[in-house]
C-alpha atoms as a PDB file:
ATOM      1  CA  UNK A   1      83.767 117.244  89.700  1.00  0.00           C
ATOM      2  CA  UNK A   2      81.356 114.004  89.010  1.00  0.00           C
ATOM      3  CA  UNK A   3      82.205 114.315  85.481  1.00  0.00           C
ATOM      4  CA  UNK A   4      86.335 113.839  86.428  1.00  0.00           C
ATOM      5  CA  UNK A   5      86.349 110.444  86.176  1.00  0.00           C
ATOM      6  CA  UNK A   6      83.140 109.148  84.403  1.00  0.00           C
ATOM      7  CA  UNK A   7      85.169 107.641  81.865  1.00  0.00           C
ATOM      8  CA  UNK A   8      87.523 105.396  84.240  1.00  0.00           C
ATOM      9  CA  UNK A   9      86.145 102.326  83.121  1.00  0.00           C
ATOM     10  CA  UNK A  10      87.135 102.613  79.617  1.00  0.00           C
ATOM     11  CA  UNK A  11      90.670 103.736  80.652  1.00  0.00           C
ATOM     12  CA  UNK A  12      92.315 100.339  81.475  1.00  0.00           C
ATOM     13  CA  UNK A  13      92.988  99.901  77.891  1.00  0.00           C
ATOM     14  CA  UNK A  14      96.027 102.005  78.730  1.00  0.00           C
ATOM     15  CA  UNK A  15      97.332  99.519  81.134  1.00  0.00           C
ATOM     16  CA  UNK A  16      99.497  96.917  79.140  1.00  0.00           C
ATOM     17  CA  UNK A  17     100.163  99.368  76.578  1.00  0.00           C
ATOM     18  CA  UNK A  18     102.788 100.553  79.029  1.00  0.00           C
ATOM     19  CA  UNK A  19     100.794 103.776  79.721  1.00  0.00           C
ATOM     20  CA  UNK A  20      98.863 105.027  82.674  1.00  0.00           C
ATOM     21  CA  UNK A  21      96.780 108.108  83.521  1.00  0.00           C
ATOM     22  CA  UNK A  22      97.521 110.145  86.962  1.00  0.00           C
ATOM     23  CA  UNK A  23      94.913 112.353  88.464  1.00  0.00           C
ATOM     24  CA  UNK A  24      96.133 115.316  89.549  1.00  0.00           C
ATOM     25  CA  UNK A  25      95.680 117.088  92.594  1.00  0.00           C
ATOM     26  CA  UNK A  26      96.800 119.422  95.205  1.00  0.00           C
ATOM     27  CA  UNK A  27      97.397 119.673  98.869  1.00  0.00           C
ATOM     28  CA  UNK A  28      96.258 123.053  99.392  1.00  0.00           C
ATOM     29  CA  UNK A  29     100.057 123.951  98.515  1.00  0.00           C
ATOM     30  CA  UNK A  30     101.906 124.788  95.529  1.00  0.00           C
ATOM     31  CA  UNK A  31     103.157 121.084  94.657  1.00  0.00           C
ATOM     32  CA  UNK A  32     101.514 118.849  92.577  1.00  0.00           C
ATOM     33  CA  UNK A  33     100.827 115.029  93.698  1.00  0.00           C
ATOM     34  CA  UNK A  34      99.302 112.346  91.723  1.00  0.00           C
ATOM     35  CA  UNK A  35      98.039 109.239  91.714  1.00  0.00           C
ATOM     36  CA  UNK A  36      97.602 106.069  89.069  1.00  0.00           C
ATOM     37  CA  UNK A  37      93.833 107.183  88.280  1.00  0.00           C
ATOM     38  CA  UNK A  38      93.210 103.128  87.693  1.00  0.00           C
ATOM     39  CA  UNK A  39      92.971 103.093  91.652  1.00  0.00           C
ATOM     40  CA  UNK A  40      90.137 105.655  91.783  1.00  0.00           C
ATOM     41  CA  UNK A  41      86.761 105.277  92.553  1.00  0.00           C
ATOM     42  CA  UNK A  42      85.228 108.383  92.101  1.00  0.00           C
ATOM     43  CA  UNK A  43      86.114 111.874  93.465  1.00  0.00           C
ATOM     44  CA  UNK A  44      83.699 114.147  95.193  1.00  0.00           C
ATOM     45  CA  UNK A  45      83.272 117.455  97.596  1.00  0.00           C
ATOM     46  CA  UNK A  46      84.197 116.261 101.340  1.00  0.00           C
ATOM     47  CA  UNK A  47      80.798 115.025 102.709  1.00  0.00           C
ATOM     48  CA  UNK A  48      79.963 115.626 106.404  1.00  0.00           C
ATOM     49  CA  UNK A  49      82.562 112.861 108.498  1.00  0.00           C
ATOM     50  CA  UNK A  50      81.637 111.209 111.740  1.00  0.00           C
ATOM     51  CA  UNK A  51      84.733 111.353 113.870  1.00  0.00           C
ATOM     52  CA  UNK A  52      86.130 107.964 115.445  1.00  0.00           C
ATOM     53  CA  UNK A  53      87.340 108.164 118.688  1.00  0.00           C
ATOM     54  CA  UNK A  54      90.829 105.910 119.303  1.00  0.00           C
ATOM     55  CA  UNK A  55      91.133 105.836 115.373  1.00  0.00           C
ATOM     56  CA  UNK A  56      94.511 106.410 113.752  1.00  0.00           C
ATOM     57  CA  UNK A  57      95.737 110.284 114.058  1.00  0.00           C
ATOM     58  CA  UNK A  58      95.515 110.652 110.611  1.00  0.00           C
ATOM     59  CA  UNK A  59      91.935 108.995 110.191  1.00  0.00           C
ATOM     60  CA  UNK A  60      90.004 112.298 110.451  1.00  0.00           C
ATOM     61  CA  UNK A  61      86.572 110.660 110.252  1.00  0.00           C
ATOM     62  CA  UNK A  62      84.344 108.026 108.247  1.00  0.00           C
ATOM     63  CA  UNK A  63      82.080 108.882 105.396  1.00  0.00           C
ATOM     64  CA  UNK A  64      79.480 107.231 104.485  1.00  0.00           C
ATOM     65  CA  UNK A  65      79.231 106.990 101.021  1.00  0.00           C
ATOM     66  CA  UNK A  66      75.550 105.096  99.714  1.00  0.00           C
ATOM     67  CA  UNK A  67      75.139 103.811 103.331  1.00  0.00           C
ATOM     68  CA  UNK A  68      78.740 102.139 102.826  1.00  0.00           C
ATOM     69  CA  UNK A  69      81.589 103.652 105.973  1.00  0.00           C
ATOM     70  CA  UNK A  70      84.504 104.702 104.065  1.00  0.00           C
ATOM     71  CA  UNK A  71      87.636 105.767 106.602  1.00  0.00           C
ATOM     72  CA  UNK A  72      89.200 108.977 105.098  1.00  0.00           C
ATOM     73  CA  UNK A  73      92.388 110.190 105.603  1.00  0.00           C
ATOM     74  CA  UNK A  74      94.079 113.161 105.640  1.00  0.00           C
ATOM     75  CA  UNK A  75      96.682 112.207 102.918  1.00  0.00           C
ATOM     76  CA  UNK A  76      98.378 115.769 103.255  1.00  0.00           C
ATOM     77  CA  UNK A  77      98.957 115.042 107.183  1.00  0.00           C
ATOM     78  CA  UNK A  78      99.860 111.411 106.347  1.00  0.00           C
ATOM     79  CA  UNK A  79     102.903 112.370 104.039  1.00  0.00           C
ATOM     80  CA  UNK A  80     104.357 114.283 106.381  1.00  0.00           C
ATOM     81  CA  UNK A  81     102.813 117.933 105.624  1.00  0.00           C
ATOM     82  CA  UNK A  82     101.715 120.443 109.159  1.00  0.00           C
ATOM     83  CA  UNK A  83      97.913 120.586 109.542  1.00  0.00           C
ATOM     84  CA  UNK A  84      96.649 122.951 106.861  1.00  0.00           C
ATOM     85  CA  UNK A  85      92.341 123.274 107.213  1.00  0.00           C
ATOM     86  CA  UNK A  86      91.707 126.744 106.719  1.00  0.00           C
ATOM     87  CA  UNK A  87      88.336 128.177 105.946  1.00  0.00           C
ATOM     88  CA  UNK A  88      87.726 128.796 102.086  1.00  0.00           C
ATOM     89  CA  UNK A  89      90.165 126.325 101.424  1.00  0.00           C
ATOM     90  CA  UNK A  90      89.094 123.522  98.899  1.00  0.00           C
ATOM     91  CA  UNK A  91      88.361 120.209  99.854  1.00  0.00           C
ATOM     92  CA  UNK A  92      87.906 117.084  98.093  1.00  0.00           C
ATOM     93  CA  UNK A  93      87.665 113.534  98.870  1.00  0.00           C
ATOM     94  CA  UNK A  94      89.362 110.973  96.246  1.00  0.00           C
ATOM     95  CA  UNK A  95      87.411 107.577  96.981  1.00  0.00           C
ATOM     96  CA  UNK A  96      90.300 104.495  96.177  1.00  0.00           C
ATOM     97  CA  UNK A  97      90.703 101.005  96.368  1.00  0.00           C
ATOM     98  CA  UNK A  98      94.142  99.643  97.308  1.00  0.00           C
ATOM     99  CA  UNK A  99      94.431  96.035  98.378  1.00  0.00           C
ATOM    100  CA  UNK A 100      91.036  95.073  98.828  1.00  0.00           C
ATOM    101  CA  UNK A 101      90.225  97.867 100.590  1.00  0.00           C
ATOM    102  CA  UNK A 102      88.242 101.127  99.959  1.00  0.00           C
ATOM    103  CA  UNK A 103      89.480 104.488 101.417  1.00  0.00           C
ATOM    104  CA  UNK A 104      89.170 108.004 101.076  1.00  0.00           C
ATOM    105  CA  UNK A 105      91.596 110.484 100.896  1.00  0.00           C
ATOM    106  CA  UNK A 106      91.219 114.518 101.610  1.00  0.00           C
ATOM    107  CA  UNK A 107      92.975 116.432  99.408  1.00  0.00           C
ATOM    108  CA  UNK A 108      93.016 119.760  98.047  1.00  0.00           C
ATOM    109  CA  UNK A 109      92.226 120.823  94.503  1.00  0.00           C
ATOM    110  CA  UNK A 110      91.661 118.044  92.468  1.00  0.00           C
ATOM    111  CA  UNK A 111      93.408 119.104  88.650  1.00  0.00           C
ATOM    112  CA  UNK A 112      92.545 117.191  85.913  1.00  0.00           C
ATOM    113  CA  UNK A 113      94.144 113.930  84.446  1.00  0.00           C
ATOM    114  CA  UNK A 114      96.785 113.472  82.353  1.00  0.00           C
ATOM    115  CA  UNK A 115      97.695 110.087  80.023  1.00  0.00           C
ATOM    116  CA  UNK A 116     101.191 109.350  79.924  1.00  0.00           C
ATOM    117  CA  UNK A 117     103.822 106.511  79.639  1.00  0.00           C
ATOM    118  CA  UNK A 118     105.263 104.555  82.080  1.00  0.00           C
ATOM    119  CA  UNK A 119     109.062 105.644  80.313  1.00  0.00           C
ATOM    120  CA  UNK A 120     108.035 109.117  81.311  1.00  0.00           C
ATOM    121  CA  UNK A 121     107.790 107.902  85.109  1.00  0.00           C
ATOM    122  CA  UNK A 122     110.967 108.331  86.994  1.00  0.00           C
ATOM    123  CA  UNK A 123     112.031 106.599  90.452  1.00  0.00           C
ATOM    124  CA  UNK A 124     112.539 109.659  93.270  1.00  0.00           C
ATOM    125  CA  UNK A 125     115.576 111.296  93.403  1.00  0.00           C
ATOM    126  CA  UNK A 126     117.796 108.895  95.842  1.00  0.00           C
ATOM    127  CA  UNK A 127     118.931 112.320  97.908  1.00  0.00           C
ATOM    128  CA  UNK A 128     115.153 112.162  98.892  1.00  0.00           C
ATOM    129  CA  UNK A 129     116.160 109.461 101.376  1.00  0.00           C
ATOM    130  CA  UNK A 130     114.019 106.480 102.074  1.00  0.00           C
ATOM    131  CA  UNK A 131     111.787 107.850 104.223  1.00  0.00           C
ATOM    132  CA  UNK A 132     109.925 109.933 101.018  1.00  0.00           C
ATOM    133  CA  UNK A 133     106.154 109.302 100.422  1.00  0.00           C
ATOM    134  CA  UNK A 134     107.074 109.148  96.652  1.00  0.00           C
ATOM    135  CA  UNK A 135     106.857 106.316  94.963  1.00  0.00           C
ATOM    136  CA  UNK A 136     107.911 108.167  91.540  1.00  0.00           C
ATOM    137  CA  UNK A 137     107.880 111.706  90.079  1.00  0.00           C
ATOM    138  CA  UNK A 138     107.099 113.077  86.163  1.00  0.00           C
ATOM    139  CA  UNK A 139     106.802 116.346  84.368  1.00  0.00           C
ATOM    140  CA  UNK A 140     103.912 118.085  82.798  1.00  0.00           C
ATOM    141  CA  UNK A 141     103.738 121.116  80.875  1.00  0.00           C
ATOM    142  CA  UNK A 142     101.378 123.737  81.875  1.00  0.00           C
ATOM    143  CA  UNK A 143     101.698 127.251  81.199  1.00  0.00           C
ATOM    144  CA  UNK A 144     104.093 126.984  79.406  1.00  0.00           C
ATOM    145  CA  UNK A 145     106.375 125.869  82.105  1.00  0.00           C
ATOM    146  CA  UNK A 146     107.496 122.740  83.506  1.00  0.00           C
ATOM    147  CA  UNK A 147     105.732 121.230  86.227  1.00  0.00           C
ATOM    148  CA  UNK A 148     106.996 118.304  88.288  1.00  0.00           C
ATOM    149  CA  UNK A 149     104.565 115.750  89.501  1.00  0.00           C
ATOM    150  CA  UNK A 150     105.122 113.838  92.376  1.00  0.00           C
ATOM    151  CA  UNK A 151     103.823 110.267  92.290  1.00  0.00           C
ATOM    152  CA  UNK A 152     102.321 109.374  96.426  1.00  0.00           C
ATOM    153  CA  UNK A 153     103.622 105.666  97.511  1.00  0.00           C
ATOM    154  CA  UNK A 154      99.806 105.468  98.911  1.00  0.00           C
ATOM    155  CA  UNK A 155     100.555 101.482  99.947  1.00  0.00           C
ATOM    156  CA  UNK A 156     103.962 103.399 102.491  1.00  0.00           C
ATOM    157  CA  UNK A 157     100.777 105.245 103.704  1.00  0.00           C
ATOM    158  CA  UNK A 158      98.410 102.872 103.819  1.00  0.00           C
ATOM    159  CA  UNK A 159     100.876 100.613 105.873  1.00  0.00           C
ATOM    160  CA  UNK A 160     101.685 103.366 108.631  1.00  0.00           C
ATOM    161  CA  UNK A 161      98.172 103.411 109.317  1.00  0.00           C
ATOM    162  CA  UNK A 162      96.890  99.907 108.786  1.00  0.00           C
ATOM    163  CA  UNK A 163      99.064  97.146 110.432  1.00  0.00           C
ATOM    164  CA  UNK A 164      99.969  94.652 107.795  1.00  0.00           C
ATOM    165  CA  UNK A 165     100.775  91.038 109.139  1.00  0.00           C
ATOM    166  CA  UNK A 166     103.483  89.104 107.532  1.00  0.00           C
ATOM    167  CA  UNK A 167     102.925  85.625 109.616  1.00  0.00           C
ATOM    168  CA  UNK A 168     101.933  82.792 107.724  1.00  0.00           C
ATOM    169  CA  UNK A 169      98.180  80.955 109.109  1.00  0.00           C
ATOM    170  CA  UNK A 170      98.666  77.948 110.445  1.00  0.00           C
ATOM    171  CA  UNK A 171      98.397  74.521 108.130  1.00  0.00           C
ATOM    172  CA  UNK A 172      99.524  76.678 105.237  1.00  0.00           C
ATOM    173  CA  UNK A 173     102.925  75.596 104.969  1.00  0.00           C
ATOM    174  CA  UNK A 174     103.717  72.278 103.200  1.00  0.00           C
ATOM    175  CA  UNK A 175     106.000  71.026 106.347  1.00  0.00           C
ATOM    176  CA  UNK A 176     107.389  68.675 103.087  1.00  0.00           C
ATOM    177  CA  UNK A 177     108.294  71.045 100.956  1.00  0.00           C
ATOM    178  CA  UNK A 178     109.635  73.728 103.795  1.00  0.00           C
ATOM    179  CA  UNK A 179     113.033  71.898 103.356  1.00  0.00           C
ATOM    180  CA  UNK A 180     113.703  72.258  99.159  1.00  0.00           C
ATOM    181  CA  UNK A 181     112.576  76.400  99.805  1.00  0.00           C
ATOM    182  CA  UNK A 182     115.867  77.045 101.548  1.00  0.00           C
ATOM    183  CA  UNK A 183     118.230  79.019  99.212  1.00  0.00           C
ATOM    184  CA  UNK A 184     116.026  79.295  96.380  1.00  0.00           C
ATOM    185  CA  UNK A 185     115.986  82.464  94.902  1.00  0.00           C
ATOM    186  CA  UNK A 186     112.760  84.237  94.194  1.00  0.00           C
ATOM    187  CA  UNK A 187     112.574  87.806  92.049  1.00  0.00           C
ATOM    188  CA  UNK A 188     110.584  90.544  93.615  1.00  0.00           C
ATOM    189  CA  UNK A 189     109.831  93.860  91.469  1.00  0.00           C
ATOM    190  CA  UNK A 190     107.985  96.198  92.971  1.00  0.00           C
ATOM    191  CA  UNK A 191     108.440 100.016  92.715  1.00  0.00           C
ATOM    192  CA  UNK A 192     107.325 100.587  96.516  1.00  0.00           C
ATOM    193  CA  UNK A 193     109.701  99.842  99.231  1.00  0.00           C
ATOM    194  CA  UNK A 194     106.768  98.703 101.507  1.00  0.00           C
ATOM    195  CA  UNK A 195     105.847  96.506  99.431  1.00  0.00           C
ATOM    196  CA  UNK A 196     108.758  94.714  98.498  1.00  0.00           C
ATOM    197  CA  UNK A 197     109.477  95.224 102.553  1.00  0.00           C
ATOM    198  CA  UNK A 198     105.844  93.231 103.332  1.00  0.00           C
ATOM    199  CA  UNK A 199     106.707  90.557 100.368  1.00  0.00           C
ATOM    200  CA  UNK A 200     109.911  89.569 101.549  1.00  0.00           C
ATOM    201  CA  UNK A 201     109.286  89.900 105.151  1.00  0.00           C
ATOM    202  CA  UNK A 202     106.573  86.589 104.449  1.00  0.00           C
ATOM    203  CA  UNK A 203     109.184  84.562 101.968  1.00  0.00           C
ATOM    204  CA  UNK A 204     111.957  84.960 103.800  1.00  0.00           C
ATOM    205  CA  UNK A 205     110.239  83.287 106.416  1.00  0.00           C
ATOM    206  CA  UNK A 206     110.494  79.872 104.035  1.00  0.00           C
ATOM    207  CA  UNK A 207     114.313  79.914 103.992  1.00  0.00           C
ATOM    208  CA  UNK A 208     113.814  82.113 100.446  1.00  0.00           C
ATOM    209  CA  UNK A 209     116.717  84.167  99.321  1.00  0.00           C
ATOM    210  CA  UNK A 210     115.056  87.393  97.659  1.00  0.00           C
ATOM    211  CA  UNK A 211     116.324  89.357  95.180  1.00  0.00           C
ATOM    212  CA  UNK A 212     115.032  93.082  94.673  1.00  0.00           C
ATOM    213  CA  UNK A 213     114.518  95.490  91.660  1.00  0.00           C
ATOM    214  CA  UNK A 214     112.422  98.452  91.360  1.00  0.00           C
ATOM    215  CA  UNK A 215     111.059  98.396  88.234  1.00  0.00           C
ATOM    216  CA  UNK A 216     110.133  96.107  85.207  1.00  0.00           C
ATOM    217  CA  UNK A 217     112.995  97.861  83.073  1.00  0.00           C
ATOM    218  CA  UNK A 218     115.802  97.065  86.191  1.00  0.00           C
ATOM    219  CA  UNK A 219     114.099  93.585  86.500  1.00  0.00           C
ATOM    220  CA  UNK A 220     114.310  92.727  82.740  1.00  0.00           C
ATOM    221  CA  UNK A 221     117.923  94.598  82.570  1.00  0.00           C
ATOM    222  CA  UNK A 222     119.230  91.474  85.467  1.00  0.00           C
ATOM    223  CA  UNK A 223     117.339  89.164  83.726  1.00  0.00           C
ATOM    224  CA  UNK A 224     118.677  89.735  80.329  1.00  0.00           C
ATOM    225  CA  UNK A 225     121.941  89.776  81.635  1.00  0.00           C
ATOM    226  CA  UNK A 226     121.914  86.346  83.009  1.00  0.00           C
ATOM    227  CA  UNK A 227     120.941  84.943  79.746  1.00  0.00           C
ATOM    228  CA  UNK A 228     123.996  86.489  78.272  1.00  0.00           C
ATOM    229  CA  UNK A 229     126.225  85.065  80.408  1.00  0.00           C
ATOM    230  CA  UNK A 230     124.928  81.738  79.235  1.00  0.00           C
ATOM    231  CA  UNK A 231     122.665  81.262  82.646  1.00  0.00           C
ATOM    232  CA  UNK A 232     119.428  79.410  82.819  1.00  0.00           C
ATOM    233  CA  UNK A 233     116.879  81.567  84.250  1.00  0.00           C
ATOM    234  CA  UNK A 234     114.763  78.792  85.243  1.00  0.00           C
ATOM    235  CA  UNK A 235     117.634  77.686  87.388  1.00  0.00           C
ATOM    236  CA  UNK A 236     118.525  81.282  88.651  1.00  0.00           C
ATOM    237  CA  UNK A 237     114.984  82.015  90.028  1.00  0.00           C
ATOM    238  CA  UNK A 238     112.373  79.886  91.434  1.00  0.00           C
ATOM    239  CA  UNK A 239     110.254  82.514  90.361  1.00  0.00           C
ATOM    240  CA  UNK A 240     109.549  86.393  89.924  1.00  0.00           C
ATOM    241  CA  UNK A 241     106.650  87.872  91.437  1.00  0.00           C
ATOM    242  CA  UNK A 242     105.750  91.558  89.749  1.00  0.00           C
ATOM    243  CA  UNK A 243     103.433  94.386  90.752  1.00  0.00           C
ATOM    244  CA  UNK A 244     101.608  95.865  87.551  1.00  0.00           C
ATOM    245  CA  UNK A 245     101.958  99.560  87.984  1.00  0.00           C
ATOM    246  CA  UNK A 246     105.972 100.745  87.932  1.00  0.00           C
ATOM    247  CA  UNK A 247     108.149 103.336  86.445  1.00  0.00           C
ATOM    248  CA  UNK A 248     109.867 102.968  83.078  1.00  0.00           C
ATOM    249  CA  UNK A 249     108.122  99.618  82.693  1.00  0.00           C
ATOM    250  CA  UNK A 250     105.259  98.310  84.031  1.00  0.00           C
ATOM    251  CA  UNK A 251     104.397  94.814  85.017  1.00  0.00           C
ATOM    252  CA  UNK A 252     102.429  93.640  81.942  1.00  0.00           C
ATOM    253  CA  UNK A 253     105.023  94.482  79.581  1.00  0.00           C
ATOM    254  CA  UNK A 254     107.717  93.300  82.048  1.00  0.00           C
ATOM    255  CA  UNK A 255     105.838  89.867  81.548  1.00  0.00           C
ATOM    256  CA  UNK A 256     105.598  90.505  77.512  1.00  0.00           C
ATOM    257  CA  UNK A 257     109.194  90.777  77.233  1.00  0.00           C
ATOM    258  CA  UNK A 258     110.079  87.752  79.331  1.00  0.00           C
ATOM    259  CA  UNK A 259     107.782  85.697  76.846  1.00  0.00           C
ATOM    260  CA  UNK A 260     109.105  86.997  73.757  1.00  0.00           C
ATOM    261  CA  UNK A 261     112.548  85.961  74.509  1.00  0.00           C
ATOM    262  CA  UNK A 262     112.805  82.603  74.181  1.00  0.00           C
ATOM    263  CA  UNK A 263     115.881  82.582  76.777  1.00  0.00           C
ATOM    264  CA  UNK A 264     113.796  83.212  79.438  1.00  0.00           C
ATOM    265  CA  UNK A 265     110.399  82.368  78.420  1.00  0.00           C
ATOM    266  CA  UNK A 266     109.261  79.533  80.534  1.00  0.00           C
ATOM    267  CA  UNK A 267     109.811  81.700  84.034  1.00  0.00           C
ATOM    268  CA  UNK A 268     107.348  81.748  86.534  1.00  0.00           C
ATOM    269  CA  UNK A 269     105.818  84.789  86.933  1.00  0.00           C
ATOM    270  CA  UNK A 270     103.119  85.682  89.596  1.00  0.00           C
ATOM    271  CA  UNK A 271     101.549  89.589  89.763  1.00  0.00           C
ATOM    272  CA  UNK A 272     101.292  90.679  92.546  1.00  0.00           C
ATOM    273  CA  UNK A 273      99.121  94.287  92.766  1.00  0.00           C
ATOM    274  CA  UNK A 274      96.964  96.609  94.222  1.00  0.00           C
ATOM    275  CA  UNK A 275      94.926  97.005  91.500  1.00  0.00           C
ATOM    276  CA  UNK A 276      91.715  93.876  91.612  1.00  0.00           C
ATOM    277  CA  UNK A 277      89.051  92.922  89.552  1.00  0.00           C
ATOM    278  CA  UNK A 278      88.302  90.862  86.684  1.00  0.00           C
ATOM    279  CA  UNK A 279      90.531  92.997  84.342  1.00  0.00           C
ATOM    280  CA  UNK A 280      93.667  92.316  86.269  1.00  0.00           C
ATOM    281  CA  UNK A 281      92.653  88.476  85.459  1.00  0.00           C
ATOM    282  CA  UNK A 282      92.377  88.968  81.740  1.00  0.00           C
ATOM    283  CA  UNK A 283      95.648  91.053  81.526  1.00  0.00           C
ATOM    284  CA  UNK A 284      97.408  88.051  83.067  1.00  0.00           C
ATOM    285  CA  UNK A 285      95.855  85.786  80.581  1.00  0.00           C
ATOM    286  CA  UNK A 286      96.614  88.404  77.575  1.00  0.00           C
ATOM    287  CA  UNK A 287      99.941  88.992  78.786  1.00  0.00           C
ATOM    288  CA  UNK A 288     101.095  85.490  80.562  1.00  0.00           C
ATOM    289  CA  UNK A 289     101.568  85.439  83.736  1.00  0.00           C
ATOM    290  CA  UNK A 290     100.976  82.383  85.795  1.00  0.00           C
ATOM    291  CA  UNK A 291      98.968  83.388  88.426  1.00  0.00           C
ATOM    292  CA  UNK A 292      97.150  86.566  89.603  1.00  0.00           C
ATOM    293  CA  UNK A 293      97.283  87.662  93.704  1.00  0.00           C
ATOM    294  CA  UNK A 294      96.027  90.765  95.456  1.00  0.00           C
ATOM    295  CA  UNK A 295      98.020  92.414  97.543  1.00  0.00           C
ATOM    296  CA  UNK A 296      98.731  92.024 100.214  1.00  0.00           C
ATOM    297  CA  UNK A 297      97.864  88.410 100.848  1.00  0.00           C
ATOM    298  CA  UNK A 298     100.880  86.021 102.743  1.00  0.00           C
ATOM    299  CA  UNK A 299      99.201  83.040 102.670  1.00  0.00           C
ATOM    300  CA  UNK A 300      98.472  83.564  99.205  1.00  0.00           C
ATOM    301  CA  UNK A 301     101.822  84.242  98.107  1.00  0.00           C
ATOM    302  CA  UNK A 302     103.179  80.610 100.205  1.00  0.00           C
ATOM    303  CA  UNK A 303     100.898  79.101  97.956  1.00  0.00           C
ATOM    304  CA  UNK A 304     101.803  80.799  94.880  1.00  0.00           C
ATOM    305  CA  UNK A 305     105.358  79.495  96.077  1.00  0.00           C
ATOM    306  CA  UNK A 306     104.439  76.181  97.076  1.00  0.00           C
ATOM    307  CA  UNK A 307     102.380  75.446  93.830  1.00  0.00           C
ATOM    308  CA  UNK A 308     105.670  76.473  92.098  1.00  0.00           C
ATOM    309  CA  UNK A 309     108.243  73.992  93.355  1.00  0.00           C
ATOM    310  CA  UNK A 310     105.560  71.383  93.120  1.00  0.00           C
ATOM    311  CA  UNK A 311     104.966  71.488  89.771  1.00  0.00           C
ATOM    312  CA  UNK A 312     109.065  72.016  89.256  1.00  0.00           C
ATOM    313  CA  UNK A 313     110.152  69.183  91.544  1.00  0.00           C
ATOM    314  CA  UNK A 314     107.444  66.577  89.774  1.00  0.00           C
END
């Protein structure tokens, strides 16, 4: 199991390229669940957990990992599954960092990973209704049949248990700019509904008028389309504010595409992610975005907006 993902630091080649890796795991059922394997940690057996009384009912204790408390949750009670902790049954604890954070998640049988593309990703079917934990499904062949993977929305999880706050910190917002925000139109692509939910809940508190799309390949799609009706994109959108990791396209590319066309080249683009570290601020420097922010970060994202119609209205 140590030896899963001992080569995760040499995998984020792969991201820009418009390709990902999932690991692969079960819930102690016959469907297969992934996530991007970028987010990971490490994986290892479920260490002894020290229970937390008044914690979140699907918080079934804390680990501590090298001295270091990391909550774990029961990601198979979290989407929605009945209680399923028999004896015999395998458990393993996928260690992840999602905006800024570092959590565990218990999970069956961990699989194996698999490197894909993100045109291989496919948005849930829209029968699944929106309250799915999916954020995206894909097939595999194994055994020589055809398995379908389904893609966990961990940041829908992550925000039923932690409470995300949308309100803006006082002496944040530029009471002189507040005024030329109203009616602008700002771009938000994300492939999770919580996010774009947590993202537009804080701009639309500025008098912003958002627009939605679920994935680089819808966002670039609208975009493109403007241009051939002879609009200026620069006058269309304030700005467009990306996650990296999406079906069909992902954000980097997204951002590649919109600086190869010369139509829409000078557009503001801010990403927006889960995924930190120094390599998300080279990829924005490779690729060309204007600025980099962690989710999920309000006051941030004001200023990202704010520095924006500064620089636009000087």
């Amino acid at each position: 199991m140590s030896g899963v993902l001992n080569t995760v630091d040499q995998r984020t080649n792969l991201v820009g390229e418009n390709r990902l890796e999932l690991l692969l795991f079960s819930l102690n059922s016959m469907q297969i669940f992934a996530i991007n394997v970028f987010k990971v940690k490490e994986v290892i057996k479920l260490p002894p957990l020290t229970k937390m009384p008044g914690s979140h009912h699907h918080i079934t204790g804390v680990a501590s990992l090298r001295g270091n408390p990391v909550p774990v949750i029961d990601l198979r009670s979290a989407i929605g599954f009945p209680p399923s902790r028999l004896e015999n049954q395998e458990e393993n604890l996928i260690i992840t960092e999602y905006n800024r954070s570092v959590q565990g998640f218990l999970v069956g049988q961990v699989r194996n990973i698999v490197n894909t593309a993100w045109t291989e990703i496919q948005p849930p079917p829209k029968t699944t209704g929106r309250s799915n934990y999916l954020t995206a499904i894909t097939q595999i062949n194994e055994d020589d049949s055809v398995q379908i993977v389904e893609i966990i929305d961990v940041e829908k999880v992550l925000a039923e248990i932690v409470d995300y706050d949308v309100s803006i910190s006082e002496g944040v917002l530029d009471e002189e700019l507040s005024h030329q925000m109203v009616g602008r139109n700002v771009l938000i692509v994300d492939d999770s509904s919580t996010a774009r939910a947590q993202v537009k809940g804080t701009l639309s508190q500025l008098g912003l008028n958002i627009i939605e799309c679920c994935d680089g390949l819808e966002a670039l799609t609208l975009l493109k389309s403007w241009c051939d009706e002879g609009k200026t994109i620069t006058d269309e959108l304030l700005l467009m504010i990306t996650d990296a990791e999406m079906p069909e396209m992902d954000g980097y590319k997204l951002t590649y595409e919109i600086r190869n066309d010369a139509r829409m080249k000078d557009l503001h683009i801010v990403l927006n992610t889960s995924l930190s570290g120094s390599f998300n601020e080279a990829m924005v420097e490779k690729v060309g975005c204007n600025d980099f922010i962690s989710k999920f970060q309000p006051d941030l994202l004001v200023g990202a907006v704010q520095g924006r119609l500064r620089k636009q209205l000087s």
